[in-house]
N, C-alpha and C. Protein backbone atom coordinates (compact mmCIF):
# COMPACT_ATOMS: atom_id res chain seq x y z
N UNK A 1 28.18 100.49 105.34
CA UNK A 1 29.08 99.85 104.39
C UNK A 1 29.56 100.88 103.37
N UNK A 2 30.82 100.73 102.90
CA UNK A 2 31.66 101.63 102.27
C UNK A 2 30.94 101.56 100.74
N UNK A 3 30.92 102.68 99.64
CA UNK A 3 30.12 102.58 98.08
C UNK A 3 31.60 102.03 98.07
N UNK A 4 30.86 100.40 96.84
CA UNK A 4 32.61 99.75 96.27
C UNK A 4 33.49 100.84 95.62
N UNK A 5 34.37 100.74 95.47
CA UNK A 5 35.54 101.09 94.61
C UNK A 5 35.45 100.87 93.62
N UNK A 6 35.19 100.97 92.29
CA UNK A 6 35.83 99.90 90.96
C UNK A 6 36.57 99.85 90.82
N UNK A 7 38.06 101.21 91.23
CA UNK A 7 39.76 100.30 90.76
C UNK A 7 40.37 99.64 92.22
N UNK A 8 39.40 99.28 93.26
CA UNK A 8 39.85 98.46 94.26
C UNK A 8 40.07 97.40 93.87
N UNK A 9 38.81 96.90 92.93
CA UNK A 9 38.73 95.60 92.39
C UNK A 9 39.67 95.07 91.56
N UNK A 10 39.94 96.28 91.09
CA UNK A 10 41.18 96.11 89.52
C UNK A 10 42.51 95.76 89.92
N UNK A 11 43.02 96.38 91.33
CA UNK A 11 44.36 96.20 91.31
C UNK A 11 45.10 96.38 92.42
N UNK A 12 45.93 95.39 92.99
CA UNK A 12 46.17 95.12 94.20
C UNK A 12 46.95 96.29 94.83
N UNK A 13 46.84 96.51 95.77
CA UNK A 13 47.58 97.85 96.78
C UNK A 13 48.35 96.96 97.66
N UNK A 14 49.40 98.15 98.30
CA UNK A 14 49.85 97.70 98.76
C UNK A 14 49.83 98.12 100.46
N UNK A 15 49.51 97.41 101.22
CA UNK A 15 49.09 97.07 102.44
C UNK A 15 50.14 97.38 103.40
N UNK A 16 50.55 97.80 104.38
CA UNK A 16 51.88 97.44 105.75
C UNK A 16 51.10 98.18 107.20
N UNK A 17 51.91 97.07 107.46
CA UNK A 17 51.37 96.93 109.46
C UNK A 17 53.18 96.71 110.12
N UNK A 18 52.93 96.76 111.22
CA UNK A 18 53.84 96.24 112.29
C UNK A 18 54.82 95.25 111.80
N UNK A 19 53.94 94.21 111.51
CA UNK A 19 54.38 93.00 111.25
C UNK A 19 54.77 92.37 109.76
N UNK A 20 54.00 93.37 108.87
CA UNK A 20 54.10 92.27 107.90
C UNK A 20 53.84 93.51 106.88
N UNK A 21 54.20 93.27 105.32
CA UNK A 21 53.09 94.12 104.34
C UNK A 21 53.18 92.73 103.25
N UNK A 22 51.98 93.96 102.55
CA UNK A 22 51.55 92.94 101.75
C UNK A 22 51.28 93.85 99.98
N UNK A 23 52.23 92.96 99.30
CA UNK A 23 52.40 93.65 98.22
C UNK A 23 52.11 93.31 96.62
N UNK A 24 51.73 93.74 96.04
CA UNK A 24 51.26 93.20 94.50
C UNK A 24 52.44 91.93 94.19
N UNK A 25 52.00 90.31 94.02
CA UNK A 25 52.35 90.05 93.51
C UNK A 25 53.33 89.52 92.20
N UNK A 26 54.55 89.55 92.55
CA UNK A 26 55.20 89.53 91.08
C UNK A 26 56.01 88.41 90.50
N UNK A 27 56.66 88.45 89.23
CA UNK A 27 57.35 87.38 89.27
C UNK A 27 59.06 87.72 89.86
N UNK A 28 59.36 88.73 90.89
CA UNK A 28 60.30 89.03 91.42
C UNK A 28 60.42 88.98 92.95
N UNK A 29 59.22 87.91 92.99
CA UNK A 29 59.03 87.30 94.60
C UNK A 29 59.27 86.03 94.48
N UNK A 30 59.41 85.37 93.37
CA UNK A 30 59.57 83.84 92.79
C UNK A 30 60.77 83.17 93.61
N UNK A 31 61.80 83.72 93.81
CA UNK A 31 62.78 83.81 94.39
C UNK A 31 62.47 83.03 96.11
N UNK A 32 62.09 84.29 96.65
CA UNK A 32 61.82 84.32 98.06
C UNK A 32 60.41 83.45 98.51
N UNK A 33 59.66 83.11 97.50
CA UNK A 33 58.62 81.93 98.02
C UNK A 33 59.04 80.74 97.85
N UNK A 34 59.91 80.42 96.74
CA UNK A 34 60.98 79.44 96.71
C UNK A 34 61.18 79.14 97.85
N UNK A 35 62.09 79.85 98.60
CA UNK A 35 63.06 79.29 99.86
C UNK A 35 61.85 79.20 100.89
N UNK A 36 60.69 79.72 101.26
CA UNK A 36 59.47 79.84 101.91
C UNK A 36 59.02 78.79 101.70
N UNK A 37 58.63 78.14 101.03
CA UNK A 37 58.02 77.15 100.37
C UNK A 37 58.79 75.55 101.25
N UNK A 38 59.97 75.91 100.39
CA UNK A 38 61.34 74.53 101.04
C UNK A 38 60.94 74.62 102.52
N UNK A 39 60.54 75.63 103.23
CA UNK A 39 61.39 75.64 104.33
C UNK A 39 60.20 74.97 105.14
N UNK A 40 60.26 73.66 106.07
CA UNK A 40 59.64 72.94 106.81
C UNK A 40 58.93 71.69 105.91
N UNK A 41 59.29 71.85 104.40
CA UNK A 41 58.16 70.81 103.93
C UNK A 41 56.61 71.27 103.49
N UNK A 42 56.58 72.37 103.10
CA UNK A 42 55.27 72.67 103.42
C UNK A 42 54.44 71.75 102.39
N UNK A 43 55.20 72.01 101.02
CA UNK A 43 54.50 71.33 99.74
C UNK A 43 54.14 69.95 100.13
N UNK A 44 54.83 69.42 101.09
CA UNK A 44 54.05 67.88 101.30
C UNK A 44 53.21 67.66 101.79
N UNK A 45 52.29 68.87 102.66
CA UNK A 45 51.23 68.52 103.09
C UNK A 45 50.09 68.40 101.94
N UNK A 46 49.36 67.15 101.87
CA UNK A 46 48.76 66.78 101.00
C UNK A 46 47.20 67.44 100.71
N UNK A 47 46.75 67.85 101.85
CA UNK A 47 45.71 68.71 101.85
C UNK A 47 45.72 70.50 101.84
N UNK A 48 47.32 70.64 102.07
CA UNK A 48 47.37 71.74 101.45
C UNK A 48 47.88 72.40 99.90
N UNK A 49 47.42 73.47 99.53
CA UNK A 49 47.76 74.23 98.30
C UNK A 49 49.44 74.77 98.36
N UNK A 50 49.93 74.43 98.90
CA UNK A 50 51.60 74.91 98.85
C UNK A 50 51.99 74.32 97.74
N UNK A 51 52.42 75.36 97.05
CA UNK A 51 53.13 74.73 95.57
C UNK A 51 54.63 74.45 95.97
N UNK A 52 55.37 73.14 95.53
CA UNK A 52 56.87 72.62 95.84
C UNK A 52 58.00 73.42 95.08
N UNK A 53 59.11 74.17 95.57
CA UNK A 53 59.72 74.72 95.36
C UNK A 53 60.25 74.73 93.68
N UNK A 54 60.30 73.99 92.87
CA UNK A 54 60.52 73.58 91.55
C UNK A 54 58.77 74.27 91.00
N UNK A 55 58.10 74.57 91.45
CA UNK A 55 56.48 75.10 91.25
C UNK A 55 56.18 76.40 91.33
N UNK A 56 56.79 77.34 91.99
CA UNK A 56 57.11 78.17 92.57
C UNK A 56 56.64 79.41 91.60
N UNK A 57 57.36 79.05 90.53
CA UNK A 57 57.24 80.27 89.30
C UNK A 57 56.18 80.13 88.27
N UNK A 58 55.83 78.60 88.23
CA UNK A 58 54.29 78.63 87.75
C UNK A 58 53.91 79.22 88.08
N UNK A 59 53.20 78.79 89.81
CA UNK A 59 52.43 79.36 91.01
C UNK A 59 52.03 81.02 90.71
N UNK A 60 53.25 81.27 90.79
CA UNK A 60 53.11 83.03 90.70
C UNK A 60 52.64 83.29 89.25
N UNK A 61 52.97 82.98 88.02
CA UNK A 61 52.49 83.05 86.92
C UNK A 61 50.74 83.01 86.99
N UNK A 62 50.72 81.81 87.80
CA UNK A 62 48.57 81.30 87.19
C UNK A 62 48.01 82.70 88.26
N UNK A 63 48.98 82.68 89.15
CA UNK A 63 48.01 84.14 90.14
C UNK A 63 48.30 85.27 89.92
N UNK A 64 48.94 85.87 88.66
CA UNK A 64 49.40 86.93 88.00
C UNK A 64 48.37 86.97 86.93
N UNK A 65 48.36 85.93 86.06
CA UNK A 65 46.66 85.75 84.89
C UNK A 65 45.72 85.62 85.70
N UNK A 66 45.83 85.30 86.57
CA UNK A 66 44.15 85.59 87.65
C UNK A 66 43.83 86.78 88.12
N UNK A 67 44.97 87.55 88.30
CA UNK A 67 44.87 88.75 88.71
C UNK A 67 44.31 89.82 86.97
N UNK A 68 44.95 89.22 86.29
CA UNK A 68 45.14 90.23 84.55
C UNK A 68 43.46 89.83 84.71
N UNK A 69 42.97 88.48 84.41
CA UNK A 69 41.82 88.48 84.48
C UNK A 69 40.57 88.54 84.96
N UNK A 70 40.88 89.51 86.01
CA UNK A 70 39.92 90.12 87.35
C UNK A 70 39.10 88.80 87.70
N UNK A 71 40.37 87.82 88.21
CA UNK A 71 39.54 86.85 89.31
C UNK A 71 40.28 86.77 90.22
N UNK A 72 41.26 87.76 91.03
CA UNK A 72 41.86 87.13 91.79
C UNK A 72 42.62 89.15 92.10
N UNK A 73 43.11 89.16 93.34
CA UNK A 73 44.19 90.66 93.85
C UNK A 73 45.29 89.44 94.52
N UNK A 74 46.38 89.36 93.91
CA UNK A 74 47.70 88.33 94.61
C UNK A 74 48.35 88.94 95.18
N UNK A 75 48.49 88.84 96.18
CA UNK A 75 49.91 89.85 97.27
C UNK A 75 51.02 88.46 97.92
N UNK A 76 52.55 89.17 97.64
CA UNK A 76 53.28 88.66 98.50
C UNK A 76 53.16 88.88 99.95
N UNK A 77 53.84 88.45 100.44
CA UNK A 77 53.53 88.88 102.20
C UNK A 77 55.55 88.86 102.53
N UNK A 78 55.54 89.63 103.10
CA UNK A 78 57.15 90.23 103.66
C UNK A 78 56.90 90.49 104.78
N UNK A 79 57.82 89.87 105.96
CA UNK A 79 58.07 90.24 107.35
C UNK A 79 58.72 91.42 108.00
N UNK A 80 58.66 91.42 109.14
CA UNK A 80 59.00 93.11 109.30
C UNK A 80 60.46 93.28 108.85
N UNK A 81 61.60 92.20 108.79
CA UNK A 81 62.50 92.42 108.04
C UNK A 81 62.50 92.73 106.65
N UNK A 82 61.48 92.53 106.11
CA UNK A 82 61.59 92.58 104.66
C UNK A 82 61.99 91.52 103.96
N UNK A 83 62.03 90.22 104.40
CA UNK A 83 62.14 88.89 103.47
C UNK A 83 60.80 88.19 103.09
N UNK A 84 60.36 88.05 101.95
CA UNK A 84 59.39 87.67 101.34
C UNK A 84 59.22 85.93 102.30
N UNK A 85 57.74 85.89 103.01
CA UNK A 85 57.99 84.60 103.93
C UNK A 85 56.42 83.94 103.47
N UNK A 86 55.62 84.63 102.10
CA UNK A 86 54.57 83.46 102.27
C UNK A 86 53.93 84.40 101.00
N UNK A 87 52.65 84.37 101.00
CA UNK A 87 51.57 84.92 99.58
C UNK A 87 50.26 84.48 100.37
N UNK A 88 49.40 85.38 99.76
CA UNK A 88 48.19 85.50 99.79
C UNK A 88 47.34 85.85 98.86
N UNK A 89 45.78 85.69 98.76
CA UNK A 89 45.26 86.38 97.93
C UNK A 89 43.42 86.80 97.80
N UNK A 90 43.04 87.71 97.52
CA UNK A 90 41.92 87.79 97.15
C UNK A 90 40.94 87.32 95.71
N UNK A 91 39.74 86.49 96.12
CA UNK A 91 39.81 85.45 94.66
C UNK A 91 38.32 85.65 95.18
N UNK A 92 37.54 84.93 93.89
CA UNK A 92 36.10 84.91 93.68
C UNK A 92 35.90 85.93 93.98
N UNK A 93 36.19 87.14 93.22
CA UNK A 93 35.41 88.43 93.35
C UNK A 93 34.03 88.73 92.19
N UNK A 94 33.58 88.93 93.11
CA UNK A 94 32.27 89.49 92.88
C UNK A 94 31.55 90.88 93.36
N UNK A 95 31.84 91.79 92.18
CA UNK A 95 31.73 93.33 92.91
C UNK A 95 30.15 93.75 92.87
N UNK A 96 29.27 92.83 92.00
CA UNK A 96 28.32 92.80 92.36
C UNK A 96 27.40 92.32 93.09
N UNK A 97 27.76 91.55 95.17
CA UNK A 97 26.89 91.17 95.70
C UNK A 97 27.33 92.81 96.64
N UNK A 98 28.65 93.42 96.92
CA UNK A 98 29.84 92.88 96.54
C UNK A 98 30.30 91.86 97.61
N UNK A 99 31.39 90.87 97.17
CA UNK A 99 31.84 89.73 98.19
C UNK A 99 33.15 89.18 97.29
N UNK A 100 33.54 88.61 98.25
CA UNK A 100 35.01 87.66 98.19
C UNK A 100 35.72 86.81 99.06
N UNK A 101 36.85 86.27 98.26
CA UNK A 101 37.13 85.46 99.28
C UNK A 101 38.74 85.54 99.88
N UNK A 102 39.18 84.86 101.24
CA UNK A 102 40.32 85.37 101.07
C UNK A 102 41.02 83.76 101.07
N UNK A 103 42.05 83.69 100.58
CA UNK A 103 42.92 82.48 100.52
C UNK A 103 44.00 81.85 100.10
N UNK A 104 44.12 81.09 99.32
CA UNK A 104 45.36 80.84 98.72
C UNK A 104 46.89 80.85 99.64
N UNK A 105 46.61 81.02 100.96
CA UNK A 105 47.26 81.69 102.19
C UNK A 105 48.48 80.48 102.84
N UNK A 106 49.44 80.90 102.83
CA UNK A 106 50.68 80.10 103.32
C UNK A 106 51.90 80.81 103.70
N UNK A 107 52.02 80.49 104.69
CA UNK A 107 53.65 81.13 105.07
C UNK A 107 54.77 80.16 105.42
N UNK A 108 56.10 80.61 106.06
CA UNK A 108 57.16 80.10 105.73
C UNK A 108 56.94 79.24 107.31
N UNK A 109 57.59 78.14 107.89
CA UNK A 109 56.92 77.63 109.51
C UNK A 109 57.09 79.05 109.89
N UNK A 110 58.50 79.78 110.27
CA UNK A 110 59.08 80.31 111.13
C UNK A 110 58.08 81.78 111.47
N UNK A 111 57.35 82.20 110.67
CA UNK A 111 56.74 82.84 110.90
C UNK A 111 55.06 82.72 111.07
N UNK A 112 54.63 81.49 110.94
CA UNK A 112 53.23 81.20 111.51
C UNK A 112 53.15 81.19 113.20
N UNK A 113 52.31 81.79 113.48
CA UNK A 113 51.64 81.86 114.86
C UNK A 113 51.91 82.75 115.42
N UNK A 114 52.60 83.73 114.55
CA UNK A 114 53.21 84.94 115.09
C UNK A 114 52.24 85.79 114.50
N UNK A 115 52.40 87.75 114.93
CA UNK A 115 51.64 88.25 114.31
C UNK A 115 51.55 88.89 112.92
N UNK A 116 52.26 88.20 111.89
CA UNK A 116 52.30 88.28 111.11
C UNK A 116 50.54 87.52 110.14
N UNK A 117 50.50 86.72 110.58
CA UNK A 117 49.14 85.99 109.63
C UNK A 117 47.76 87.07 110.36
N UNK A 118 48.18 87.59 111.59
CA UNK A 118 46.64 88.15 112.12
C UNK A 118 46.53 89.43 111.23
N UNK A 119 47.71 89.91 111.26
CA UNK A 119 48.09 91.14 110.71
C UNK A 119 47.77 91.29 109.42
N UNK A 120 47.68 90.18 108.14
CA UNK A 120 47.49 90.20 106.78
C UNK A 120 45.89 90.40 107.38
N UNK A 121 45.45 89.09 107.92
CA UNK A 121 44.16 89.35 107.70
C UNK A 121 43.48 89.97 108.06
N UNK A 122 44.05 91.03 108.97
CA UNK A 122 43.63 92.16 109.65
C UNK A 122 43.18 93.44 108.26
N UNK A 123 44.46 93.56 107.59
CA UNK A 123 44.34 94.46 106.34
C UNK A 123 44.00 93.95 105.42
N UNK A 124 43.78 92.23 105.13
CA UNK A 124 42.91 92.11 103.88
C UNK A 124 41.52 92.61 103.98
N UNK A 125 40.86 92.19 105.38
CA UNK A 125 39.55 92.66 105.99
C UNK A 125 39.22 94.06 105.90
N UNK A 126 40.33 94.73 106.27
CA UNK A 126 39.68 96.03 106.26
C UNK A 126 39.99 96.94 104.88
N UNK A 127 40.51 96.08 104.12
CA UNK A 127 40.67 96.56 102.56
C UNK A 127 39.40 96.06 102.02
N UNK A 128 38.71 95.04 102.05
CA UNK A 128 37.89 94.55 101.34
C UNK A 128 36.40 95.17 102.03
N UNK A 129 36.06 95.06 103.46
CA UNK A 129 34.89 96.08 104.06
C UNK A 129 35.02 97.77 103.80
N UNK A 130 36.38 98.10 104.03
CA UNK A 130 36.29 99.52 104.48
C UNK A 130 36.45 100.03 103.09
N UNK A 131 37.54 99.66 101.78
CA UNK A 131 37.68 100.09 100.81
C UNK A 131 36.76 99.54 99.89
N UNK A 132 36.77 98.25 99.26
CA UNK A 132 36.18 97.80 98.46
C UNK A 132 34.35 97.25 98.54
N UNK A 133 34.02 97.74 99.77
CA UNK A 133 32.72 97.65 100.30
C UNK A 133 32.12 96.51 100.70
N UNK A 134 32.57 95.37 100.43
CA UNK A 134 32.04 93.65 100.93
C UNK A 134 31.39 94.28 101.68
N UNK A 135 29.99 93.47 101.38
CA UNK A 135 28.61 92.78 102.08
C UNK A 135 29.10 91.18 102.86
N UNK A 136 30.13 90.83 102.59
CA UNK A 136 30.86 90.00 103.22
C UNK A 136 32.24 89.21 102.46
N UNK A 137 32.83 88.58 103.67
CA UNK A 137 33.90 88.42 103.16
C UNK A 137 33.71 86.56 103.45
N UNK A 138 34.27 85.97 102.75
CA UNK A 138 34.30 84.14 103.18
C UNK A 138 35.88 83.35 102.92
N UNK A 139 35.82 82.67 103.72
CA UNK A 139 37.25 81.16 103.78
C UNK A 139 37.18 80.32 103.66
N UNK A 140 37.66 79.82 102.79
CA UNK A 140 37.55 78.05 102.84
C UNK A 140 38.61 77.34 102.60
N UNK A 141 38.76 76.11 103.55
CA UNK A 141 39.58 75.30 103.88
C UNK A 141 38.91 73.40 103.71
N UNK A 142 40.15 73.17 103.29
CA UNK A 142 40.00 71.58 103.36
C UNK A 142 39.65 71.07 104.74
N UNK A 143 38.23 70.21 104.96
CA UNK A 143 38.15 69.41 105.71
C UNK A 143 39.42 68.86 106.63
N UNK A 144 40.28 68.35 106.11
CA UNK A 144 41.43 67.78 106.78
C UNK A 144 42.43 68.93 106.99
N UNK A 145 42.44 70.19 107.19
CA UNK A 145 43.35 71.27 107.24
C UNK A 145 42.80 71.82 108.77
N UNK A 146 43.13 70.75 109.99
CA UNK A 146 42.88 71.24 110.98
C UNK A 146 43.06 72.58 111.36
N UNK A 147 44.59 72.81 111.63
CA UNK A 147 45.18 73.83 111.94
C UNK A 147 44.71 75.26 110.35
N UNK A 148 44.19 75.36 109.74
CA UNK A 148 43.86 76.30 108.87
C UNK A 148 42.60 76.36 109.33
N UNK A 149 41.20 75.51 109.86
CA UNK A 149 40.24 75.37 110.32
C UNK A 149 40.09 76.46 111.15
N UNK A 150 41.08 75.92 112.42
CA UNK A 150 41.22 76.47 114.09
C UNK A 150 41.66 78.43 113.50
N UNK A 151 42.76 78.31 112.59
CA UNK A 151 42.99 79.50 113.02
C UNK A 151 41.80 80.78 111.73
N UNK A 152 41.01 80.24 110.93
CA UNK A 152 39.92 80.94 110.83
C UNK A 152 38.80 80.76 111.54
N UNK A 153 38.72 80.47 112.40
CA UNK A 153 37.45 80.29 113.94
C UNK A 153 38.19 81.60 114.14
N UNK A 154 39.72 81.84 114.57
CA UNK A 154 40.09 82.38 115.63
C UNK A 154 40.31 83.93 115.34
N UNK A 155 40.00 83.90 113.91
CA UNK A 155 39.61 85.48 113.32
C UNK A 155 38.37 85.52 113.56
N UNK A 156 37.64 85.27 113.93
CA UNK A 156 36.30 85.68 114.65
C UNK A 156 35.16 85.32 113.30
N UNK A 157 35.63 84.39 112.32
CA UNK A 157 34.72 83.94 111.40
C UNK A 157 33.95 83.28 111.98
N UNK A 158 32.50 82.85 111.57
CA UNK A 158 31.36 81.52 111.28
C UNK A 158 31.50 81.09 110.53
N UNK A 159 30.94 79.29 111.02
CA UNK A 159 31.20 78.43 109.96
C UNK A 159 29.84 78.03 109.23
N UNK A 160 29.71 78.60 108.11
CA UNK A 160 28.60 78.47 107.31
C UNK A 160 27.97 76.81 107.19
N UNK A 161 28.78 75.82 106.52
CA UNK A 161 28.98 74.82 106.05
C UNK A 161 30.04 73.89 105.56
N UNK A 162 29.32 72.99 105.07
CA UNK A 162 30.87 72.09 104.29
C UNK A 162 30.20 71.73 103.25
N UNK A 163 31.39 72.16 102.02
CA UNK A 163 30.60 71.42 100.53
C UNK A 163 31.57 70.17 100.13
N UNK A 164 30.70 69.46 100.14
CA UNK A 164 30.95 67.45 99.86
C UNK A 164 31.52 67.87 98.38
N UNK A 165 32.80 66.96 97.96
CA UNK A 165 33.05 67.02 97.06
C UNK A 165 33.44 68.27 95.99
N UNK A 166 34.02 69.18 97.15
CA UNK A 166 33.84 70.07 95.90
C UNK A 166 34.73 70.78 94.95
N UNK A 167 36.15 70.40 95.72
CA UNK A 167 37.02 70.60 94.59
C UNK A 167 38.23 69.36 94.98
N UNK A 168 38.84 69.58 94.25
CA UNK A 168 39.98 68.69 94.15
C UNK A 168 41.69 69.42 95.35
N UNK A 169 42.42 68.04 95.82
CA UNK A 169 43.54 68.73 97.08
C UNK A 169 44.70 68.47 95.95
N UNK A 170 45.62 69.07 95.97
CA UNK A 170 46.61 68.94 95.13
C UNK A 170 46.78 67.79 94.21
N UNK A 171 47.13 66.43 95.19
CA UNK A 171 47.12 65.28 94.78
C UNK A 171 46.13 64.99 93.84
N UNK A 172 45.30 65.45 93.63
CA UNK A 172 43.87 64.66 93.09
C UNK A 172 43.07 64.13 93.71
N UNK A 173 43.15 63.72 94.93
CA UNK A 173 42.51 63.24 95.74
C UNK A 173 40.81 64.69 95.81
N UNK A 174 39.15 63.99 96.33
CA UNK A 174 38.24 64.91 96.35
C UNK A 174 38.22 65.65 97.37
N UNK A 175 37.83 67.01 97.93
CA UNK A 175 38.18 67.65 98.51
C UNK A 175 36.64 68.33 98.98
N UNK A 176 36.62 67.71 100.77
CA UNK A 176 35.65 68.44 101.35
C UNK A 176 36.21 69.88 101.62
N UNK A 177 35.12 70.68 101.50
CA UNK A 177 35.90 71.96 101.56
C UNK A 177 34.69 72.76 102.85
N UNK A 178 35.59 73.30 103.93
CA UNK A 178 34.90 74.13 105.48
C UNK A 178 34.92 75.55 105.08
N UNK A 179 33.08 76.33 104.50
CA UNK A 179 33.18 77.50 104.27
C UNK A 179 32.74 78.48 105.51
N UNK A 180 33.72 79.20 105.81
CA UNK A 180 33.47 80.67 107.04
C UNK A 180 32.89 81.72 106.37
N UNK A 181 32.89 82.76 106.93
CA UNK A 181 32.41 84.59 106.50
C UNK A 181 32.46 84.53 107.84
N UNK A 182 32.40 86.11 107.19
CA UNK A 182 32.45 87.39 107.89
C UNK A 182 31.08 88.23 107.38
N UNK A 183 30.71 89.02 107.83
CA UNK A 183 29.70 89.51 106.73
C UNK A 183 29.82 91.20 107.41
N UNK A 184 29.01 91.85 106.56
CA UNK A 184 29.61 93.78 107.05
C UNK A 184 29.32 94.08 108.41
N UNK A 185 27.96 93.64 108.95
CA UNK A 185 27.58 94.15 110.51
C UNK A 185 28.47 93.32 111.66
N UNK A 186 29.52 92.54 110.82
CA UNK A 186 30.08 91.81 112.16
C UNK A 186 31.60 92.21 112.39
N UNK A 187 31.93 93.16 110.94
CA UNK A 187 33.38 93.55 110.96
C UNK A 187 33.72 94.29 112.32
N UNK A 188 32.98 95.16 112.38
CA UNK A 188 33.38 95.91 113.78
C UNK A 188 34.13 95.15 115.11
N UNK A 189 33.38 94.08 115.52
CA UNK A 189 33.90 93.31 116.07
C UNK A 189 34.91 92.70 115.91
N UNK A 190 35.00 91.90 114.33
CA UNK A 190 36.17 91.31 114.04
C UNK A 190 37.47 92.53 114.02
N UNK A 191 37.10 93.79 113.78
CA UNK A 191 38.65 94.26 113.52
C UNK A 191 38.63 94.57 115.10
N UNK A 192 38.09 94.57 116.61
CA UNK A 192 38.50 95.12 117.47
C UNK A 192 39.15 93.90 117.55
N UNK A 193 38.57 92.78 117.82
CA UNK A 193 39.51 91.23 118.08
C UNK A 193 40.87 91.23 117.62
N UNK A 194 40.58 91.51 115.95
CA UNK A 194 42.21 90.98 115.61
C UNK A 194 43.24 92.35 115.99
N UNK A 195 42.70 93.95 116.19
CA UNK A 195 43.70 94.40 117.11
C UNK A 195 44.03 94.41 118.47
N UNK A 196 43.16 93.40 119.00
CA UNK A 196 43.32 92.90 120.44
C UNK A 196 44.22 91.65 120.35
N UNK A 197 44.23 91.12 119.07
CA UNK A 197 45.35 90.33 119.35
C UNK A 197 46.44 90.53 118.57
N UNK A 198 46.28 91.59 117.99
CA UNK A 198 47.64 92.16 117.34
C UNK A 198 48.45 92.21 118.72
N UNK A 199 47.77 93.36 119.68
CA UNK A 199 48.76 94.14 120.79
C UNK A 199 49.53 92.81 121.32
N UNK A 200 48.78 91.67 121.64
CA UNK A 200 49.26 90.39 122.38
C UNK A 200 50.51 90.33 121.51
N UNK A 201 50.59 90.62 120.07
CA UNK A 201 52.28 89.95 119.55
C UNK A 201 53.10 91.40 119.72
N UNK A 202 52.89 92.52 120.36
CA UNK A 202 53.08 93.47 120.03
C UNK A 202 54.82 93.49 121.26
């Protein structure tokens, strides 16, 4: 395992692959998650965190003070064209187990299932093991967020548990929440997988 970083922790880098990069957060992506956001409805899914296009510039605001206040690394996500198509982020950091989590994660339809989402989490993973040293990395998803479920199985996570009650889904409604990891002796594996299925979108 890599000695942590301390300005890994401090401040988001910027990431690019094939498919996708991934870039510090700003309020000059407000714009382009906007139209990301609109596009398919996403904000109506009730168990997901998609903020509704009129939300947009909050959104980026509370994960800009999360970031000022070292709880959170926010990255836009841009397609290989270069149109801003979703956000991501690194949150619950803790540089002293060290560990984190990755989430906050949404893209535009047109680009889910493509290799664009393997690809973020390909380089959030190996930013957070290889640079910032995680003893492990974890996901969590709403109970009712099938398809967010399926496709962290399919990064080669375990599913730890489920915590009853433990936070709240947009609506207000209570929120079972499905926690994964990764942990350091298993990365190896996970990064040959997700560039085995990089090549598949390749």
């Amino acid at each position: 395992m890599a000695a942590p970083s301390p300005q890994a922790w401090r401040h988001a880098p910027v990431l690019a692959g094939r498919h996708a990069v991934l870039e510090p957060l700003h309020a000059g992506h407000v714009d382009g998650l906007r139209v990301a956001a609109e596009e398919g409805g996403l904000h109506r899914l009730w168990y997901a965190s998609v903020p509704a296009p009129e939300q947009v510039e909050a959104y980026v605001a509370a994960a800009v003070a999360a970031q000022e206040a070292g709880q959170a690394l926010a990255f836009a996500v841009r397609d290989a064209a270069g149109e801003v198509v979703g956000t991501t982020r690194l949150y619950g950091l803790d540089p002293q187990v060290p560990r984190l989590g990755i989430g906050y994660t949404w893209y535009a339809p047109r680009v889910q299932r493509t290799g664009v989402n393997t690809e973020c989490k390909l380089m959030l993973l190996q930013h957070a093991f290889e640079v910032m040293g995680c003893a492990a990395v974890f996901f969590e998803t709403s109970w009712f967020n099938h398809r967010s479920r399926q496709a962290i199985e399919r990064l080669g996570a375990k599913q730890e548990g489920v915590l009853r009650n433990h936070k709240r889904h947009a609506d207000g409604t209570l929120r079972d929440s499905v926690v994964f990891s990764i942990i350091d002796t298993e990365w190896p594996g996970v990064r040959s997988h997700l560039r085995f299925r990089l090549d598949s979108h390749a």
